[in-house]
N, C-alpha and C. Protein backbone atom coordinates (compact mmCIF):
# COMPACT_ATOMS: atom_id res chain seq x y z
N UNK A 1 87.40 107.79 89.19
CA UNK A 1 88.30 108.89 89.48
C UNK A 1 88.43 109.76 88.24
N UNK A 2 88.34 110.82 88.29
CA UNK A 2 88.81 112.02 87.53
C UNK A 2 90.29 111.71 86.90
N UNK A 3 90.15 112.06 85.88
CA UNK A 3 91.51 111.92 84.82
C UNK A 3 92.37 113.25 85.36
N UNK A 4 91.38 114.14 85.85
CA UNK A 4 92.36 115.69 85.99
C UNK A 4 91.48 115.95 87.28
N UNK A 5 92.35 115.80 88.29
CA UNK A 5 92.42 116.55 89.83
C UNK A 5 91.94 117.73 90.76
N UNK A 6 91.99 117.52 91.03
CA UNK A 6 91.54 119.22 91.99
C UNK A 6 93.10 119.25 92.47
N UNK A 7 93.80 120.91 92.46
CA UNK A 7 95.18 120.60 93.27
C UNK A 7 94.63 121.66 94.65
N UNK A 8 94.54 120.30 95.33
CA UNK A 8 94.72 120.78 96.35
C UNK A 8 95.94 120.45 97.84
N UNK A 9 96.69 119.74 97.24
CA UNK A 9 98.07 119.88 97.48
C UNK A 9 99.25 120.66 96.57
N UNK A 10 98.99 121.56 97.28
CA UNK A 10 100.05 122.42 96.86
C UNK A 10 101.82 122.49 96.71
N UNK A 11 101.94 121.61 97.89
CA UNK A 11 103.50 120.42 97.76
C UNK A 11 103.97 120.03 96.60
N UNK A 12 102.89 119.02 96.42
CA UNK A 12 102.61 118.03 95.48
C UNK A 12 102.85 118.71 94.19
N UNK A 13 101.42 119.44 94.06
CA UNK A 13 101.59 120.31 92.71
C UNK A 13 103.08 120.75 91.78
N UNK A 14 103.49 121.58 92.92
CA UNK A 14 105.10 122.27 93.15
C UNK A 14 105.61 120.79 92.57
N UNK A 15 105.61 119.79 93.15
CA UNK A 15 106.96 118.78 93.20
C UNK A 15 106.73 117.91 91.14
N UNK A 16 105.36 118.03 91.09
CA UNK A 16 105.03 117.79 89.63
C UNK A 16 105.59 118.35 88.75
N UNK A 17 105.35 119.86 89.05
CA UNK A 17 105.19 121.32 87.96
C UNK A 17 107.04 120.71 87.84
N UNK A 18 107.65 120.56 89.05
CA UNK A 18 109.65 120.77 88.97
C UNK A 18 109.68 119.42 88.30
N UNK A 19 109.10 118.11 88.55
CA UNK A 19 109.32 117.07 87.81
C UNK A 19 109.05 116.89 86.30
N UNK A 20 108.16 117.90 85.40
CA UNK A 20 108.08 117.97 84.17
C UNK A 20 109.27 118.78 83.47
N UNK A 21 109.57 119.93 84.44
CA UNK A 21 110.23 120.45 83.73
C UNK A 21 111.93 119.83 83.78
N UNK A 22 111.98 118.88 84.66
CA UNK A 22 112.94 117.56 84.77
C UNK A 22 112.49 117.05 83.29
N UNK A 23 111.98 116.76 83.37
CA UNK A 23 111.10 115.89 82.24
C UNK A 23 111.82 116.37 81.00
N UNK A 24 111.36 117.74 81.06
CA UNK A 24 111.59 118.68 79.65
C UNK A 24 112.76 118.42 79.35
N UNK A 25 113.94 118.54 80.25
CA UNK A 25 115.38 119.02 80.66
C UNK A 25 116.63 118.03 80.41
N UNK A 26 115.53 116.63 81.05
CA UNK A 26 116.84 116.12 81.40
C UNK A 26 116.27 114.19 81.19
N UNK A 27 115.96 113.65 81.64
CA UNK A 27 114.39 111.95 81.00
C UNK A 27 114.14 111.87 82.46
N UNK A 28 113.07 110.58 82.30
CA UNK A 28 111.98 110.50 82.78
C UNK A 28 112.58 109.71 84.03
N UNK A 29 114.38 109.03 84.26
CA UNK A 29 114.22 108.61 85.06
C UNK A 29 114.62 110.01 86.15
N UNK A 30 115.46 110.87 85.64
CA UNK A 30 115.56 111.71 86.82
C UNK A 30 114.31 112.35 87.56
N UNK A 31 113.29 113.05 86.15
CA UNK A 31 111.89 113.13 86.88
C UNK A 31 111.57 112.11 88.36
N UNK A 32 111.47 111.06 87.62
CA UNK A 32 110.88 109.84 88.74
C UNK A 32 111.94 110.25 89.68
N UNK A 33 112.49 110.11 89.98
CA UNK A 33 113.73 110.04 91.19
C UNK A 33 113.28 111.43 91.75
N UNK A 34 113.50 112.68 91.45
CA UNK A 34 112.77 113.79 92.06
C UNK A 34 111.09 113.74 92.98
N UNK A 35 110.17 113.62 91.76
CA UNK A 35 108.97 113.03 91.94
C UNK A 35 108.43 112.59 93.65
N UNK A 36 109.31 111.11 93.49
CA UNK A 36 109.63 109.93 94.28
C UNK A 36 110.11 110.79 95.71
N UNK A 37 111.35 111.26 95.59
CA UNK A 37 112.15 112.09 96.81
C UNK A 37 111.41 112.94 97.26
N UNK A 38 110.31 113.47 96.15
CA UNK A 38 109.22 114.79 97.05
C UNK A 38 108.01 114.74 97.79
N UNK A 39 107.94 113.06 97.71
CA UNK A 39 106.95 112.68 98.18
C UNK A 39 105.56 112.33 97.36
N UNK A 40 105.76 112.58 95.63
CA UNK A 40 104.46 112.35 95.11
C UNK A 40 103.85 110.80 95.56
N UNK A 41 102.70 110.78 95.21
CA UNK A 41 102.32 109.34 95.28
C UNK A 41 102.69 108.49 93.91
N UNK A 42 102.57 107.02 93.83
CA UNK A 42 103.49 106.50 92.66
C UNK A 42 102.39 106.49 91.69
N UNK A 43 100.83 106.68 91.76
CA UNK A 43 99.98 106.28 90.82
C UNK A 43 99.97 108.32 90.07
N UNK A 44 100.41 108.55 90.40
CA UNK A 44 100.81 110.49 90.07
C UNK A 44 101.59 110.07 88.93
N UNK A 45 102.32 110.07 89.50
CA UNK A 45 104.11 109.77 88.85
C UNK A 45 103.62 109.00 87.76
N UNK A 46 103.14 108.12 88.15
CA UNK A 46 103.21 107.29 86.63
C UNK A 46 102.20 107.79 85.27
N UNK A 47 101.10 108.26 86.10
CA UNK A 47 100.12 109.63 84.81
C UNK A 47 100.79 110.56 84.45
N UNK A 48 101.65 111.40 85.59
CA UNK A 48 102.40 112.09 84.81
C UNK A 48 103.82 111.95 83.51
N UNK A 49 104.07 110.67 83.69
CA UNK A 49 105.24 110.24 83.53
C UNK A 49 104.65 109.76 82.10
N UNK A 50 103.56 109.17 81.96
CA UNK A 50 103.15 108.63 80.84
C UNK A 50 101.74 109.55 79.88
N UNK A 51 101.65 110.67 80.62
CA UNK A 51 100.49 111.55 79.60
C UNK A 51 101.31 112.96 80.13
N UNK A 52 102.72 113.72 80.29
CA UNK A 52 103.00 115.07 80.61
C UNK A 52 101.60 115.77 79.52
N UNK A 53 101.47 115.74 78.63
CA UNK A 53 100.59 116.71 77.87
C UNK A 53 99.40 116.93 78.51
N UNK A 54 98.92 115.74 79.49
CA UNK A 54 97.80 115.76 79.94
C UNK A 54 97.74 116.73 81.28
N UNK A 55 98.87 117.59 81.73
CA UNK A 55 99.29 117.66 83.13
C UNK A 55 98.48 119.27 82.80
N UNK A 56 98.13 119.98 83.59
CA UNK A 56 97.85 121.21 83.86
C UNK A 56 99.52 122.24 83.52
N UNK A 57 98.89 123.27 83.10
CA UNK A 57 100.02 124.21 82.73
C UNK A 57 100.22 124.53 84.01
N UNK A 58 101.87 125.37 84.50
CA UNK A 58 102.17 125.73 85.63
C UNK A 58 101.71 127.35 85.72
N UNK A 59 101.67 127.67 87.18
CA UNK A 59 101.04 128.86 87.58
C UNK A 59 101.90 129.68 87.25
N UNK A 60 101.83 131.12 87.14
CA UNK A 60 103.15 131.33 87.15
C UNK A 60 103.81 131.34 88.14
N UNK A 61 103.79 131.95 89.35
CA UNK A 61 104.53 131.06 90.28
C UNK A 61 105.32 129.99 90.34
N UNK A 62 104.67 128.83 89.97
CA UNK A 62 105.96 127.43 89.53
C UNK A 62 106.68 127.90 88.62
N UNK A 63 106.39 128.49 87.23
CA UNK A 63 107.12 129.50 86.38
C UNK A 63 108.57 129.40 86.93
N UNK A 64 108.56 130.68 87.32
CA UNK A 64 109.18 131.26 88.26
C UNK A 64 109.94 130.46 89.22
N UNK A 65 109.39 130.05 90.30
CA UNK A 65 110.14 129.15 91.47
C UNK A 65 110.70 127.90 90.90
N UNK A 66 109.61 127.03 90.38
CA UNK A 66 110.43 125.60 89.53
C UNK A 66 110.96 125.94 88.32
N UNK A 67 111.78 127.06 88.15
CA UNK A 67 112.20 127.29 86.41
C UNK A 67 113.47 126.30 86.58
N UNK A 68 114.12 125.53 85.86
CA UNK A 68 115.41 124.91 85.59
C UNK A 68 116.18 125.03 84.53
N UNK A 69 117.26 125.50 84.12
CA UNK A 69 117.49 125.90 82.84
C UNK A 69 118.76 124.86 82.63
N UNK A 70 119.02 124.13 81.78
CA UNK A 70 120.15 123.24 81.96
C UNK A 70 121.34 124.00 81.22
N UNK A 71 122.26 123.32 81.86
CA UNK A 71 124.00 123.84 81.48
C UNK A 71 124.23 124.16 80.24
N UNK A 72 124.77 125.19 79.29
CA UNK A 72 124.87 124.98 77.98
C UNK A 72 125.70 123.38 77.63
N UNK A 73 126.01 123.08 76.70
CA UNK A 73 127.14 121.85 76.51
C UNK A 73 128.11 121.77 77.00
N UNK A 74 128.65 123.06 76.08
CA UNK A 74 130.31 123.22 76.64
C UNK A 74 130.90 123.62 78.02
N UNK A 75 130.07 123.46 79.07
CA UNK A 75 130.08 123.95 80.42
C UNK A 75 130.71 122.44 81.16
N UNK A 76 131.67 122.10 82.04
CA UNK A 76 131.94 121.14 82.46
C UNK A 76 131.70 121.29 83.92
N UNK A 77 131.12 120.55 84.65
CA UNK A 77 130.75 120.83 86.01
C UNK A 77 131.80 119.73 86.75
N UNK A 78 132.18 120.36 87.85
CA UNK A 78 133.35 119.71 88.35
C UNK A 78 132.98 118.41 89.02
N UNK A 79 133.91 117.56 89.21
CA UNK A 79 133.35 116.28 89.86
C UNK A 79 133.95 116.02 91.27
């Protein structure tokens, strides 16, 4: 098998591109938990989870659609 993919799930792709930038944002278990909920497969998840550098840059499109920007600090979100 190829170390690097053909994307031809485009779902998938999408649900990666939003799980790194989980990744970036926030650790690796929320990634996984996203990932997981979007349907990736678990042998994905775990290449991605353990080589992100290795992952393809996002289109811009994911850019754009999967952008996530987290809360400044001092922001308290209600419970």
């Amino acid at each position: 098998m190829h170390v690097r993919q053909r994307r031809s799930d485009e779902a998938t792709a999408n649900a990666v591109a939003r799980g790194l930038n989980i990744l970036g944002v926030r650790d690796a278990v929320q990634a996984r938990r996203y990932m997981e909920f979007k349907g990736v497969p678990a042998m994905v998840i775990e290449r991605v989870l353990a080589q992100p550098e290795q992952c393809r840059k996002p289109t811009p499109a994911q850019l754009v659609s999967e952008a996530i920007t987290p809360f400044p600090h001092h922001v308290r979100m209600p419970r």
